[in-house]
Protein backbone atom coordinates (compact mmCIF):
# COMPACT_ATOMS: atom_id res chain seq x y z
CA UNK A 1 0.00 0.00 0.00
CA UNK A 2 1.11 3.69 -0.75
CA UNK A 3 2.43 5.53 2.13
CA UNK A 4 0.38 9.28 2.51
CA UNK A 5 2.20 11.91 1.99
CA UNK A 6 1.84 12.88 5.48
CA UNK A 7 4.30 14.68 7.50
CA UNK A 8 5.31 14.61 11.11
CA UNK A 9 3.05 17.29 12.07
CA UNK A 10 0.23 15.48 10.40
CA UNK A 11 -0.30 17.52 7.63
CA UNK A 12 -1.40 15.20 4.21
CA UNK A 13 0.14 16.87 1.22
CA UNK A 14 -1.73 16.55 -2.27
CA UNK A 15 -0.56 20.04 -3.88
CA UNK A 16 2.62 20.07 -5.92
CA UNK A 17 3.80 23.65 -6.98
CA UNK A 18 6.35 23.67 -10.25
CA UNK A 19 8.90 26.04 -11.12
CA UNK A 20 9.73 25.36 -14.64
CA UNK A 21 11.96 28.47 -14.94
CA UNK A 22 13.79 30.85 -13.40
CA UNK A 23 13.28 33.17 -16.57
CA UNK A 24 11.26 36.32 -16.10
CA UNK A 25 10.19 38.81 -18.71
CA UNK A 26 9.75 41.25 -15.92
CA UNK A 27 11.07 42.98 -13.30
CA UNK A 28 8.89 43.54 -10.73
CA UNK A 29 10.44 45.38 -7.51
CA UNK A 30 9.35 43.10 -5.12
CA UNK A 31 10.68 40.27 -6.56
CA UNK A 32 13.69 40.82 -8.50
CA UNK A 33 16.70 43.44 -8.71
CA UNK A 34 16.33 45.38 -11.84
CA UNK A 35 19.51 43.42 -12.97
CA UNK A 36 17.60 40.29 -12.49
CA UNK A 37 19.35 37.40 -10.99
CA UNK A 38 21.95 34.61 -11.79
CA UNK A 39 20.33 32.24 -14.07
CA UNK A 40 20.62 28.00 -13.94
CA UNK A 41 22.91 26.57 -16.27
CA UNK A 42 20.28 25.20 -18.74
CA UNK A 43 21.95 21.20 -17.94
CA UNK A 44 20.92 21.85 -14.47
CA UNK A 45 17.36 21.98 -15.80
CA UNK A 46 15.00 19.45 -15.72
CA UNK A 47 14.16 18.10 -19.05
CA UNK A 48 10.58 17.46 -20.46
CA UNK A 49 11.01 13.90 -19.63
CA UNK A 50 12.44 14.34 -17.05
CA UNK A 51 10.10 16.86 -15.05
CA UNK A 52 6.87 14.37 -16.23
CA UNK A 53 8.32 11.53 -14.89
CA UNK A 54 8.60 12.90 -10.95
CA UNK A 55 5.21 14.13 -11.75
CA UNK A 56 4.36 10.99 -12.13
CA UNK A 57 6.07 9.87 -9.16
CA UNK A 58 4.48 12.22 -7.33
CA UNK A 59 1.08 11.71 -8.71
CA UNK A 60 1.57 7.74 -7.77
CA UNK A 61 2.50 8.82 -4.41
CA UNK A 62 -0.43 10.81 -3.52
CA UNK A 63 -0.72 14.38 -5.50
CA UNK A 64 -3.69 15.68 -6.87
CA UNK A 65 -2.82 18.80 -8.12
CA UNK A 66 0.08 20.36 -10.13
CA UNK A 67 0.00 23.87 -10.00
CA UNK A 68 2.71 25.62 -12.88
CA UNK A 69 4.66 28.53 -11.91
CA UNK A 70 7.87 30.36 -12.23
CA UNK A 71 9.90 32.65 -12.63
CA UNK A 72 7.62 32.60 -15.34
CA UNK A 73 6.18 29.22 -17.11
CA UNK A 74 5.01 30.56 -19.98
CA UNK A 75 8.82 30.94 -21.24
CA UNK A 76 9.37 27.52 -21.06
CA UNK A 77 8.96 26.17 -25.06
CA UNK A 78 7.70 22.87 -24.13
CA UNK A 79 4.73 24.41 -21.46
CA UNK A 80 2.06 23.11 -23.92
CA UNK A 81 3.56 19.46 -24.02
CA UNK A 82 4.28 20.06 -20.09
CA UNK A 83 0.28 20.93 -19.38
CA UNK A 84 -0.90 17.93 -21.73
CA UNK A 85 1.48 15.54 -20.51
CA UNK A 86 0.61 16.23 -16.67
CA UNK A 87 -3.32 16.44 -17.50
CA UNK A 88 -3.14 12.87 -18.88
CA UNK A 89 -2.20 11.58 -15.57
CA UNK A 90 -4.73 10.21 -12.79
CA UNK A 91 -4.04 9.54 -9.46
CA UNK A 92 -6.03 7.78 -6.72
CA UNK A 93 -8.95 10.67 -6.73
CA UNK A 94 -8.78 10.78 -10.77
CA UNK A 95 -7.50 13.02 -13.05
CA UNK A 96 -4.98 15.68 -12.05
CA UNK A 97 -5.85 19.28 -12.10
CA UNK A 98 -3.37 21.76 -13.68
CA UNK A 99 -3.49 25.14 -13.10
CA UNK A 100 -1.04 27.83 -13.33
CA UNK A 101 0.47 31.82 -12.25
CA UNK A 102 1.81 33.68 -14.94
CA UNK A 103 1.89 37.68 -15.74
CA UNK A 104 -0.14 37.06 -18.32
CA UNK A 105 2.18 38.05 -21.34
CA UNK A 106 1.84 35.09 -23.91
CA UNK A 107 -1.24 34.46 -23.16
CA UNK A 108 -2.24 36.00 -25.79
CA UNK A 109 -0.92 33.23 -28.10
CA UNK A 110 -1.10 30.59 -25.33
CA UNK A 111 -4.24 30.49 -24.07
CA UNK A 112 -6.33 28.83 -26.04
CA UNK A 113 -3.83 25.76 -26.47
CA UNK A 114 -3.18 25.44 -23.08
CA UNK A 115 -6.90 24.92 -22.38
CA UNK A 116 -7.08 22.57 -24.67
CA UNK A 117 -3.54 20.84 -23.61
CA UNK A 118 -5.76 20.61 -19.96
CA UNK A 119 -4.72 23.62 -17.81
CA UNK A 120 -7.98 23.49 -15.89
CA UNK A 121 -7.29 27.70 -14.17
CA UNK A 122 -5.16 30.71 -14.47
CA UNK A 123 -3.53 32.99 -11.60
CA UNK A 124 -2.53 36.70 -13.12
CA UNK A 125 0.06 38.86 -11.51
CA UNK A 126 -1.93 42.14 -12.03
CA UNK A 127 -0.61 44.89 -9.00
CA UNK A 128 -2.13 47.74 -10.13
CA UNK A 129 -4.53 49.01 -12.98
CA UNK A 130 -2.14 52.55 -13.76
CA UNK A 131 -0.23 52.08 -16.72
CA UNK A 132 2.83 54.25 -15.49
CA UNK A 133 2.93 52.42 -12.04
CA UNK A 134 2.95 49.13 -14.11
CA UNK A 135 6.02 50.24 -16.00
CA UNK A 136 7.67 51.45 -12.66
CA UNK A 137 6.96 48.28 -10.97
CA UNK A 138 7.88 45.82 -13.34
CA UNK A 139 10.97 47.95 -14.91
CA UNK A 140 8.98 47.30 -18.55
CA UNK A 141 6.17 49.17 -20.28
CA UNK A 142 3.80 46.10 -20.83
CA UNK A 143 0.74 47.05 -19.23
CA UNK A 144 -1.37 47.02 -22.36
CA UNK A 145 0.72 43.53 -23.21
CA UNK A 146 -0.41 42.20 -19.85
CA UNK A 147 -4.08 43.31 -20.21
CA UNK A 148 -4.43 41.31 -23.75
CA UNK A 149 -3.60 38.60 -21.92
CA UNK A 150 -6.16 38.64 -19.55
CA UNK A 151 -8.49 39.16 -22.17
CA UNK A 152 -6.87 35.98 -23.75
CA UNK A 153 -7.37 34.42 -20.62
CA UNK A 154 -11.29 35.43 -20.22
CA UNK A 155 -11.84 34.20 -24.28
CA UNK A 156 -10.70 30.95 -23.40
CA UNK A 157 -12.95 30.23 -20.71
CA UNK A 158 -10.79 30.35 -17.95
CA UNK A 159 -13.57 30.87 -15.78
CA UNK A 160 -13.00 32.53 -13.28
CA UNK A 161 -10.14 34.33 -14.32
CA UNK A 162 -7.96 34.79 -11.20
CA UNK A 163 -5.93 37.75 -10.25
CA UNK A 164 -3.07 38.16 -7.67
CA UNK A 165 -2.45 41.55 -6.42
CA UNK A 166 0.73 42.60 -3.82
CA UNK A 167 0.19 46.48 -2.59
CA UNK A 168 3.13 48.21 -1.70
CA UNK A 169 2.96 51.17 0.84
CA UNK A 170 3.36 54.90 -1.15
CA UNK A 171 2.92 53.16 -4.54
CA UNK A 172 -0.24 50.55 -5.10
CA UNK A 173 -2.09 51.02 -1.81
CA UNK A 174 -4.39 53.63 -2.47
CA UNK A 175 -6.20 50.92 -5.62
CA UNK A 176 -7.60 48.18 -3.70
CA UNK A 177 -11.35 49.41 -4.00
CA UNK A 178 -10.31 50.02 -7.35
CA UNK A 179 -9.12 46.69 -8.23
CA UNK A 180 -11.96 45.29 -6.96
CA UNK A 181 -14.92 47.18 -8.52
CA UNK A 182 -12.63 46.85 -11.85
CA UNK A 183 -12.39 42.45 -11.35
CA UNK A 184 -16.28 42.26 -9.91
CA UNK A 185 -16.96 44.46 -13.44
CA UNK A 186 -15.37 41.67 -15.31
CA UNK A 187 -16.25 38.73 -13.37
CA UNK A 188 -13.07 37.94 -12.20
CA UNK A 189 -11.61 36.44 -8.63
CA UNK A 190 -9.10 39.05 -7.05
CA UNK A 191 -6.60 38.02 -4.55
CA UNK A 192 -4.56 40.54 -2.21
CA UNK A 193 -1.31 39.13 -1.17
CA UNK A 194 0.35 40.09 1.56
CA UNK A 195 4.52 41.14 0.14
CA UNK A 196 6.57 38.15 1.53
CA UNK A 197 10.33 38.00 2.53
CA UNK A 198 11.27 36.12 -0.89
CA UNK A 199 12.62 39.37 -3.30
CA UNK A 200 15.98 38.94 -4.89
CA UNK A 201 17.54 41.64 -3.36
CA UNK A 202 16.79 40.76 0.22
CA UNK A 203 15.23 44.26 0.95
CA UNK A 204 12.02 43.36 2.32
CA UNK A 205 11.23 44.84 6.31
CA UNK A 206 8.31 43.77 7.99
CA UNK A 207 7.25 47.48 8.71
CA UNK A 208 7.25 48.18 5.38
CA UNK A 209 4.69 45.70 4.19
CA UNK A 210 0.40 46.23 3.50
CA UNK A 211 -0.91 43.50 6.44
CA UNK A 212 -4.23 41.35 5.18
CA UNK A 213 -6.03 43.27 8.04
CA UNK A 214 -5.19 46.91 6.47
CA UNK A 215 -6.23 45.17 3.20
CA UNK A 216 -9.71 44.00 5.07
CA UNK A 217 -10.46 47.68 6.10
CA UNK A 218 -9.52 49.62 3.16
CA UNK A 219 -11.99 46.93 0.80
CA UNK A 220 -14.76 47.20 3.96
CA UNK A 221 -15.16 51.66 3.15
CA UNK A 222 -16.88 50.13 0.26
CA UNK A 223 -18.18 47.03 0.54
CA UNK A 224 -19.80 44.26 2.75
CA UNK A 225 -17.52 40.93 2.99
CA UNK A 226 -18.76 38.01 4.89
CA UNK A 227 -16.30 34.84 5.56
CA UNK A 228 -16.43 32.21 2.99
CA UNK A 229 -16.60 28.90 5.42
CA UNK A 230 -14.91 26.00 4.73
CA UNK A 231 -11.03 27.21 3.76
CA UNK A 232 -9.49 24.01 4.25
CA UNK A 233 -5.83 23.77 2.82
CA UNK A 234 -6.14 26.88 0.72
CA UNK A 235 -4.11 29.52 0.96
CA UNK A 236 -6.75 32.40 0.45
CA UNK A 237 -8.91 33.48 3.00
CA UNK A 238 -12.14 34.09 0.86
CA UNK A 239 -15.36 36.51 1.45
CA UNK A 240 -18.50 36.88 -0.57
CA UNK A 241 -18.26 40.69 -1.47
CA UNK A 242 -21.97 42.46 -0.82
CA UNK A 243 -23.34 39.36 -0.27
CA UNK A 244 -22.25 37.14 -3.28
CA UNK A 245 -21.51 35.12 -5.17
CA UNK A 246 -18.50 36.90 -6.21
CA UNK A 247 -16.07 36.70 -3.75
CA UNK A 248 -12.72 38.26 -3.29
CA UNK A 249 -9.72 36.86 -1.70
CA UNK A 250 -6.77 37.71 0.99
CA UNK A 251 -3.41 35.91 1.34
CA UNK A 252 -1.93 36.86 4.59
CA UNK A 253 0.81 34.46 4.94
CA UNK A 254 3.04 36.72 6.98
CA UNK A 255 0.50 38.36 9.70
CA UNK A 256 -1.88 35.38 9.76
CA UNK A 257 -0.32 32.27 8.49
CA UNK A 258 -2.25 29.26 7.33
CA UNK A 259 0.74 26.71 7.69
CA UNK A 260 -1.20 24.38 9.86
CA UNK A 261 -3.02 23.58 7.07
CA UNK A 262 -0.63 23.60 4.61
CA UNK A 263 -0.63 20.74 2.12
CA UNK A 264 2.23 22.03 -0.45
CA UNK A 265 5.45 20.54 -2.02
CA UNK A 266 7.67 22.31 -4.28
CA UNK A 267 9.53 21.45 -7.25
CA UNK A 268 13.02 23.66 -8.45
CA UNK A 269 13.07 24.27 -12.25
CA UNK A 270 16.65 21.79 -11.32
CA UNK A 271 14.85 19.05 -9.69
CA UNK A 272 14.84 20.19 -6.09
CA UNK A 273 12.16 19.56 -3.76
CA UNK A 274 11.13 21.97 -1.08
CA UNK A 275 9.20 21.40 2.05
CA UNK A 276 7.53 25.10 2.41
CA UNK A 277 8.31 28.51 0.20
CA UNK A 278 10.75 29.63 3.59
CA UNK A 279 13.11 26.14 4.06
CA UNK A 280 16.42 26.37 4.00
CA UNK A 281 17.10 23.21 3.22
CA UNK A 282 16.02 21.08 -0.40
CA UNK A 283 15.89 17.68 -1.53
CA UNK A 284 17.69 17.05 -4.43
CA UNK A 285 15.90 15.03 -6.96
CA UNK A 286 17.27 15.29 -10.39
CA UNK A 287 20.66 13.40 -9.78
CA UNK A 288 19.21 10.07 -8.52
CA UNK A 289 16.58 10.26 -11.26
CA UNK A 290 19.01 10.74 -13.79
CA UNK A 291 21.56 8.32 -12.53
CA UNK A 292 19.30 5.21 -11.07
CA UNK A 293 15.84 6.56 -12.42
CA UNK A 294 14.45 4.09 -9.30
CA UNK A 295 10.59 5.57 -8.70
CA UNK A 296 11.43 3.83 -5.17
CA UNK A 297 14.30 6.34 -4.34
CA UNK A 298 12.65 9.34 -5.36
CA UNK A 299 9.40 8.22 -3.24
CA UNK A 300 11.85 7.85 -0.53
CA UNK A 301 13.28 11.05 -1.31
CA UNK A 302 9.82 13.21 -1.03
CA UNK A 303 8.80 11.36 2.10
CA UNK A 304 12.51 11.86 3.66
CA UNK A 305 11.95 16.08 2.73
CA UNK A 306 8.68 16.10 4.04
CA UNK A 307 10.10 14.18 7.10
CA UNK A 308 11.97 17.55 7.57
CA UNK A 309 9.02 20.01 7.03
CA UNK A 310 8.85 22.63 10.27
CA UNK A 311 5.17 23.10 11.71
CA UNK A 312 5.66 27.11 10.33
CA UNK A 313 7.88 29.35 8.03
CA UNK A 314 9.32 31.18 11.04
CA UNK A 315 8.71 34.43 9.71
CA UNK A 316 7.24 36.06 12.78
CA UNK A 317 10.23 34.26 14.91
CA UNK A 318 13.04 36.16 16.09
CA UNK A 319 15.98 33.59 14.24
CA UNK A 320 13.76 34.12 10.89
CA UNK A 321 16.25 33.78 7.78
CA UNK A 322 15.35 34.46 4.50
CA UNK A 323 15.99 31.31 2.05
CA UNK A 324 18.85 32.12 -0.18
CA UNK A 325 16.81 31.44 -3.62
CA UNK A 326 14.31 34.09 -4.19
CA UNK A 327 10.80 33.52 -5.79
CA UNK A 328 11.56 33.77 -9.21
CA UNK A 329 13.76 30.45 -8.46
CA UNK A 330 11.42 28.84 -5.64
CA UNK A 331 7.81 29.39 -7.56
CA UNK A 332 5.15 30.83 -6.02
């Protein structure tokens, strides 16, 4: 019989998160210097093959869901093979959903053949709705770039489109109402995420972050949110806004943390496997599946990292150290 994926702490995991590159066509402040950031040598890369078959693994072992990020995925040439391949697989509660973060920049191309490779739901980086600010925050003027896609996104029945939005004291935080009268207009989710300790340049301070409760009463000046029940694992604390059924979304994994539920691996664009966004520590994978290629090890493997997995991220704890690899190398 399959061992869970269960940890020490008791925590079942079923999610696997995917960097499949480091790559970024932006350069968003928050995330990376404007220089960007030492790439991988491309033979440290997982190949094609290589990447499906620890999905598989994985999928064998216990996952459910494979969700694609980055740097950002849609780089990656092979991301249409990469979606159809993983969609074809079925675990023990049937097929596997795909879904994926981007910034939204091929989409317009991409869109429609990743929904029919099997991507099941799109996440959009979208931080503020001001085409200047865009180009300030990203370091490139592809706003109007980033807005096709969502449109690509929306045509291809996506549905709902969902959007991920980090405000930024002095810069982004006067547009939440905004946002949100501009995604309930469109029919779209919005999520607020709280800015997390994970940028390139290792310039992120605690008291200079928007919390999910500032987030809370800036939305509540204009609207009426009521707890969504029944969270579970996810990461988004969700509320119907002015009664439903659209709903919007907060990610406060720094001021509230939802790591007791927490049900995540993730996977290096290299082949390393990560307990939580924060470790310090990773599991290499890609050198005994390219030397032995043993399904046995690597199960081994992903039950010996999640043997390791801390009951928190230790961001709020006084020792807290920021993992050497930033975002754009972890995923999201």
């Amino acid at each position: 019989m399959t061992r869970p994926l269960m940890d020490t702490h008791g925590r079942l995991h079923r999610d696997l998160r995917i960097s499949l590159t480091d790559k970024c066509n932006l350069r968003c402040t928050y995330c990376m210097p404007a220089e960007g950031v030492p790439l991988l040598p491309k033979q440290e890369l997982l190949t094609t093959e290589e990447l499906l078959r620890i999905v598989g693994i994985a999928v064998d072992a216990g996952v459910e869901e494979v969700r694609l990020t980055g740097g950002e995925p849609l780089l990656r040439p092979d991301v249409v093979d990469i979606v159809a391949g993983i969609s074809a697989m079925e675990g023990g509660a049937g097929p596997v959903e795909v879904s994926m973060t981007t910034n939204a920049l091929r989409l317009p191309t991409l869109a429609e053949p990743l929904r029919q490779a099997g991507l099941s739901r799109v996440n959009i980086s979208l931080d503020t709705l001001d085409a200047d600010r865009f180009k300030q925050l990203s370091r490139r003027d592809r706003f109007e770039d980033t807005m096709a896609g969502i449109d690509a996104a929306d045509e291809a029945g996506f549905h709902p489109v969902k959007i991920n939005t980090v405000l930024m004291p002095d810069f982004n935080d006067d547009e939440p109402v905004e946002l949100l009268r501009w995604a309930l207009r469109r029919g779209f989710e919005l999520r607020f995420i709280e800015q997390m300790p994970l940028d390139g340049g290792h310039e992120w301070q605690r008291t200079r972050m928007i919390t999910g409760a500032q987030i809370l009463e800036k939305l509540r000046t204009e609207f009426t949110l009521t707890e969504v029940a029944g969270r579970g694992a996810a990461p988004a604390e969700l509320f119907h806004v002015d009664g439903g059924p659209a709903k919007v979304g907060v990610i406060a994994s720094v001021t509230m943390p939802f790591c007791g539920a927490c049900d995540r691996l993730r996977l290096t664009a290299d082949g390393q496997l990560r307990s939580c966004l924060f470790a310090q520590g990773e599991t290499d994978l890609r050198t005994p599946l390219r030397e032995s290629g043993d399904p046995g090890e690597i199960v081994d493997l992903i039950h010996s990292c999640l043997a390791g997995k801390k009951p928190g991220h230790g961001i709020n704890e006084p020792g807290f150290l920021q993992p050497p690899r930033p975002m754009s190398a972890i995923g999201g």
